[in-house]
C-alpha atoms as a PDB file:
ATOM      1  CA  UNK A   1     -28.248  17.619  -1.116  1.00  0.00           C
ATOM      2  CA  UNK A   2     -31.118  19.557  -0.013  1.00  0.00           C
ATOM      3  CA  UNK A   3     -29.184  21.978   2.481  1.00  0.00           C
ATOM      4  CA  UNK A   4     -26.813  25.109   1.934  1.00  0.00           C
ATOM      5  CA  UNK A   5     -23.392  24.519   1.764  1.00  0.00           C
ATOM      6  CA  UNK A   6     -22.486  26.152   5.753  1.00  0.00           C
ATOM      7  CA  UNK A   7     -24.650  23.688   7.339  1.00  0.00           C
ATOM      8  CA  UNK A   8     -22.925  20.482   4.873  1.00  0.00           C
ATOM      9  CA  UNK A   9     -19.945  21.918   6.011  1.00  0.00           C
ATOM     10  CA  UNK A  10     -20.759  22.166   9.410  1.00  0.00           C
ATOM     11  CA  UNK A  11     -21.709  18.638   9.274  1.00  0.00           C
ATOM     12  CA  UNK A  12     -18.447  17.353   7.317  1.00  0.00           C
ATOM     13  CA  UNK A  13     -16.372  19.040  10.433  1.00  0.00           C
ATOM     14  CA  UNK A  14     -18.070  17.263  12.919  1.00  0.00           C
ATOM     15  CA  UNK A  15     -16.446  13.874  14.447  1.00  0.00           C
ATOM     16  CA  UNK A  16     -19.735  13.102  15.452  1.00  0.00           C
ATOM     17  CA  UNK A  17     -21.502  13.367  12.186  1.00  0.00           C
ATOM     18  CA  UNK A  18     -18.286  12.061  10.154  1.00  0.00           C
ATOM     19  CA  UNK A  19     -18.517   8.580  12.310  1.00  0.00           C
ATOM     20  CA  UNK A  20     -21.927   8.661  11.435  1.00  0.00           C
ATOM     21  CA  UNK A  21     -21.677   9.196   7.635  1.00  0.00           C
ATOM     22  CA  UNK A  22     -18.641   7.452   6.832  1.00  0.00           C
ATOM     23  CA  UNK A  23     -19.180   3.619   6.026  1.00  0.00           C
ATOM     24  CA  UNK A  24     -18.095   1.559   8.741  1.00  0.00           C
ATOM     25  CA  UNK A  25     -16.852   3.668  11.011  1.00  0.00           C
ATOM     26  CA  UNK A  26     -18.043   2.698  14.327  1.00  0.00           C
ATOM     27  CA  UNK A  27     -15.880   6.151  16.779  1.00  0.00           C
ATOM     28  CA  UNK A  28     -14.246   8.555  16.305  1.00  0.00           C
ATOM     29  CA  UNK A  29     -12.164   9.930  18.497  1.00  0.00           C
ATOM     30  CA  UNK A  30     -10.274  13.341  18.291  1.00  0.00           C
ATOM     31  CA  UNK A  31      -6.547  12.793  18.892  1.00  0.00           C
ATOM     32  CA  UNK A  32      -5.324  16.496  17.797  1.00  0.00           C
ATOM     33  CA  UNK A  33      -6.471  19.492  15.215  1.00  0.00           C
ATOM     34  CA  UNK A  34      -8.034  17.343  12.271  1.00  0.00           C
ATOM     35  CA  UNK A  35      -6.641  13.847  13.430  1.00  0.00           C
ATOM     36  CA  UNK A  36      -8.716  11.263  15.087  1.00  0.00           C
ATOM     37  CA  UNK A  37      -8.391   7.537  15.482  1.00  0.00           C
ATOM     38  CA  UNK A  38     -11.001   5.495  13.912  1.00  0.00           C
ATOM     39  CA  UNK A  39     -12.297   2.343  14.463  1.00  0.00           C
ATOM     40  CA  UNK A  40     -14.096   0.619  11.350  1.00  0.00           C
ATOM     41  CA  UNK A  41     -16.379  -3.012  11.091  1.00  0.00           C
ATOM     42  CA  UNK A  42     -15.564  -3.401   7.443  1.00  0.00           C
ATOM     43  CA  UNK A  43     -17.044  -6.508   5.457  1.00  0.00           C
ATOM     44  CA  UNK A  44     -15.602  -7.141   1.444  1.00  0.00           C
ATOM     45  CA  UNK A  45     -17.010 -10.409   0.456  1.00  0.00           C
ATOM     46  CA  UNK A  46     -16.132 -13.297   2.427  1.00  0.00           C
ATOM     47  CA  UNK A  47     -13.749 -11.020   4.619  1.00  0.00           C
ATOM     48  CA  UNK A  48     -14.881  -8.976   7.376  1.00  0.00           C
ATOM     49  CA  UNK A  49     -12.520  -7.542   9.984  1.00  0.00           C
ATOM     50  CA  UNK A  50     -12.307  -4.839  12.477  1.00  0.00           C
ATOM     51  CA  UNK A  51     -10.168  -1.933  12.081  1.00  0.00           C
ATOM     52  CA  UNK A  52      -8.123   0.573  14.050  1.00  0.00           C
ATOM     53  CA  UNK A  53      -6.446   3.349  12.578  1.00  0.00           C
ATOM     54  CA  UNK A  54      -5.968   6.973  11.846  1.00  0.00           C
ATOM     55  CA  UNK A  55      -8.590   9.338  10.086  1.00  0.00           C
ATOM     56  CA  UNK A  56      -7.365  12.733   9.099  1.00  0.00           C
ATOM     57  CA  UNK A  57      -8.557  15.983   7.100  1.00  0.00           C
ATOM     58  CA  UNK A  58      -5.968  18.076   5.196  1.00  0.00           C
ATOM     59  CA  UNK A  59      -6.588  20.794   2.304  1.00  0.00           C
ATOM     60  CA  UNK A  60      -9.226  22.155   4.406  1.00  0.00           C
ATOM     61  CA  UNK A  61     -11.049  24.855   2.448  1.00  0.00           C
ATOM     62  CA  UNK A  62     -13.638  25.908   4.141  1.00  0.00           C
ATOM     63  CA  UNK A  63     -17.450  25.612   2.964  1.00  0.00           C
ATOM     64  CA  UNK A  64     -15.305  23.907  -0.252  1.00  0.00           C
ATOM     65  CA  UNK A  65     -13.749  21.030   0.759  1.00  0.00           C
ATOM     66  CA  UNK A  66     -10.931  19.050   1.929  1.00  0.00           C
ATOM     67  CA  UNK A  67      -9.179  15.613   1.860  1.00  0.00           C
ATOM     68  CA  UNK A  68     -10.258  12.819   3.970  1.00  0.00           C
ATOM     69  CA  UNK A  69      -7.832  10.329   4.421  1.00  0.00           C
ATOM     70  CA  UNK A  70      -7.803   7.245   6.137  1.00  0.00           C
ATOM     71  CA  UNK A  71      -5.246   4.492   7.019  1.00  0.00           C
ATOM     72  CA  UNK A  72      -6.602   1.009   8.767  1.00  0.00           C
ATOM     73  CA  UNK A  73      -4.810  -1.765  10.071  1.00  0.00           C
ATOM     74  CA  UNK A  74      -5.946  -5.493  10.758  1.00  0.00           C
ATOM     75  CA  UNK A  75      -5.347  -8.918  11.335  1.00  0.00           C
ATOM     76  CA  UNK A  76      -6.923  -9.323   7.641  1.00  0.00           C
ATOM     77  CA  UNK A  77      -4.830  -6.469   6.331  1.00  0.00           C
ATOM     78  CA  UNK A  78      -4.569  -2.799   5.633  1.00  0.00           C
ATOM     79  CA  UNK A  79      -6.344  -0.142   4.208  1.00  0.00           C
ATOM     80  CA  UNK A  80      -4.475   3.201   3.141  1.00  0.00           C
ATOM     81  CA  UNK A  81      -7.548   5.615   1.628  1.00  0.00           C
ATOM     82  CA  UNK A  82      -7.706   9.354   0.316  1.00  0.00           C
ATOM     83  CA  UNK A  83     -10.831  10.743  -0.329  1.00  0.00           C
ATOM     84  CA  UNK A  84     -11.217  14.372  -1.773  1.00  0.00           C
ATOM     85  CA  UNK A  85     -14.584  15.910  -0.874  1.00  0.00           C
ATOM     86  CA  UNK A  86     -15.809  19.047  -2.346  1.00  0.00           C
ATOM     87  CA  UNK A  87     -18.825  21.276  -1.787  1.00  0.00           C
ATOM     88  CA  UNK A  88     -20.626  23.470  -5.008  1.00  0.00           C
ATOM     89  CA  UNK A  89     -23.533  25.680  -3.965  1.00  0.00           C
ATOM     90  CA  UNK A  90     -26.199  24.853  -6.600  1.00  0.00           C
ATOM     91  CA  UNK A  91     -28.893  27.424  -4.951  1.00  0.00           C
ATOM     92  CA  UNK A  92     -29.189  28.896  -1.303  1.00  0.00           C
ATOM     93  CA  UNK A  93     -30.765  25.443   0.097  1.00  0.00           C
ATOM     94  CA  UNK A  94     -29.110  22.890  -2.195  1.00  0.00           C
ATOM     95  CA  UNK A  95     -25.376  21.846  -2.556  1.00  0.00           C
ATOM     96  CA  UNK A  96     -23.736  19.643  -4.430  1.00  0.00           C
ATOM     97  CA  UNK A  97     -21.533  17.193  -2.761  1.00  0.00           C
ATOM     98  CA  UNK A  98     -18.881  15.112  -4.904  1.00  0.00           C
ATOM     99  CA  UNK A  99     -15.566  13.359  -3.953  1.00  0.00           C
ATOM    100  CA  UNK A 100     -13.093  11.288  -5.987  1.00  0.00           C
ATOM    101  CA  UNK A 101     -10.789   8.911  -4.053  1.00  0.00           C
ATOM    102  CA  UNK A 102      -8.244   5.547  -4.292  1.00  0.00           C
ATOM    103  CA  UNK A 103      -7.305   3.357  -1.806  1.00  0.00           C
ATOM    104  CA  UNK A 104      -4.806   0.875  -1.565  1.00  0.00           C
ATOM    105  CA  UNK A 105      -5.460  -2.703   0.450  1.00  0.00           C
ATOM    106  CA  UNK A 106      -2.579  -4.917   1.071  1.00  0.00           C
ATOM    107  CA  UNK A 107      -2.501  -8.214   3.163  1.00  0.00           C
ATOM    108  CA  UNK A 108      -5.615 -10.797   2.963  1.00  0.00           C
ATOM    109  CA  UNK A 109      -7.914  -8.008   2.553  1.00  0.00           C
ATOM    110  CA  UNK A 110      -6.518  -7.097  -0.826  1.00  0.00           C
ATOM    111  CA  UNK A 111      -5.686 -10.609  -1.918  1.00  0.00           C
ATOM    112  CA  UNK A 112      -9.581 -11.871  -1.647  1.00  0.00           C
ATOM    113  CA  UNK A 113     -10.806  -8.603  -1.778  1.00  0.00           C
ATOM    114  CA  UNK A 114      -9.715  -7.549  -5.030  1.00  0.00           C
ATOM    115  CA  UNK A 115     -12.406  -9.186  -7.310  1.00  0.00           C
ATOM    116  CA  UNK A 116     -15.378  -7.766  -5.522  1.00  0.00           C
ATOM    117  CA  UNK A 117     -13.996  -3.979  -4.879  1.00  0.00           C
ATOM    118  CA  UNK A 118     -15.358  -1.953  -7.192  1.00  0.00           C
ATOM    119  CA  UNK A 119     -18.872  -3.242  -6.145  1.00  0.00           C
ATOM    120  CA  UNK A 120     -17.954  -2.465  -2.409  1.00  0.00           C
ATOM    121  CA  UNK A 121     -16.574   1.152  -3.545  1.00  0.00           C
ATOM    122  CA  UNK A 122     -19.815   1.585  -5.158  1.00  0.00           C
ATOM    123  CA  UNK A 123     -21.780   0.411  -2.069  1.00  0.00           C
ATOM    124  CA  UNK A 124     -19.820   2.289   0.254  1.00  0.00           C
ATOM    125  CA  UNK A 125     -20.203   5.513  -1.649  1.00  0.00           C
ATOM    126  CA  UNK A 126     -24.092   5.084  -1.661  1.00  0.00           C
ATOM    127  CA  UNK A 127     -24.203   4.618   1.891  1.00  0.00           C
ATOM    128  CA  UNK A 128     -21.957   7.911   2.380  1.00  0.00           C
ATOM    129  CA  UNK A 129     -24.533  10.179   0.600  1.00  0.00           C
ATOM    130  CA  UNK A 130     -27.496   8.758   2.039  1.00  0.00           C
ATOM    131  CA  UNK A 131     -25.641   8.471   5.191  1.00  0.00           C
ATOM    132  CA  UNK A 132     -25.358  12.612   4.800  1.00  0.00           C
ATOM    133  CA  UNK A 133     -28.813  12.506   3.706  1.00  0.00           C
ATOM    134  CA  UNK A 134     -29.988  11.230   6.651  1.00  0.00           C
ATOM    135  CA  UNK A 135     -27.647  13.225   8.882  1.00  0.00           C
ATOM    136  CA  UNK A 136     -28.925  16.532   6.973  1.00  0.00           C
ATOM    137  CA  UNK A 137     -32.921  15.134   7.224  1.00  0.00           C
ATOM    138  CA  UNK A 138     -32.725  14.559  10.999  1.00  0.00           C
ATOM    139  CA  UNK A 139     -30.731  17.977  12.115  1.00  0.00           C
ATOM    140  CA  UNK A 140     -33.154  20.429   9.973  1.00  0.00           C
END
């Protein structure tokens, strides 16, 4: 990403700019020190729900990282997600930005989700990073 790591950082702490750069999450809203309830539109396949649930951070390092994690609940099933996101200062105005996750799906969602997944995963983690593109483009 073409920004320092302080001002990714900066971003990744803020509920406003983590409902906008997580997929699917529609609000956030800040329930105590790193907690928040989230509510998702989530579509995998033929399955689309809406969720409510509980996004937290933990293993906060700051301008490094930390681990996002994220557990949904629906009518169509659940969602139970960690997500660790970490921060590398390449040069003074460009950062790199990885994370390496699981999550586990149970109920309808899993059952007719399971065969199309890994192509959600991997359309879910493109929209993150230009998501945080984006973000990063619009608040110079």
């Amino acid at each position: 990403m073409n920004a320092p790591v302080s001002k990714i950082w900066g971003m990744l702490m803020d509920a406003d700019t983590l409902a906008q750069v997580v997929p699917a999450v529609s609000r956030l809203e800040k329930t105590g020190d790193n907690e928040f309830k989230a509510i998702a539109e989530v579509k995998i396949g033929p399955v689309s729900g809406s969720f409510s649930g509980d996004l937290s951070l933990a293993d906060i390092r700051e301008n490094e990282g930390y681990t996002l994690h994220v557990k949904q609940n629906s009518k169509i099933g659940n969602a139970d997600a960690s997500v660790a996101i970490s921060l590398k200062p390449i040069t003074d105005s460009q950062t790199e930005v990885s994370f390496d996750g699981n999550a586990r799906l149970s109920g309808l969602l899993a059952r007719t989700g399971q065969r199309v997944i890994s192509g959600v995963a991997n359309t879910l983690t493109r929209q993150f990073f230009d998501n945080l593109e984006q973000a990063i483009n619009e608040n110079p």
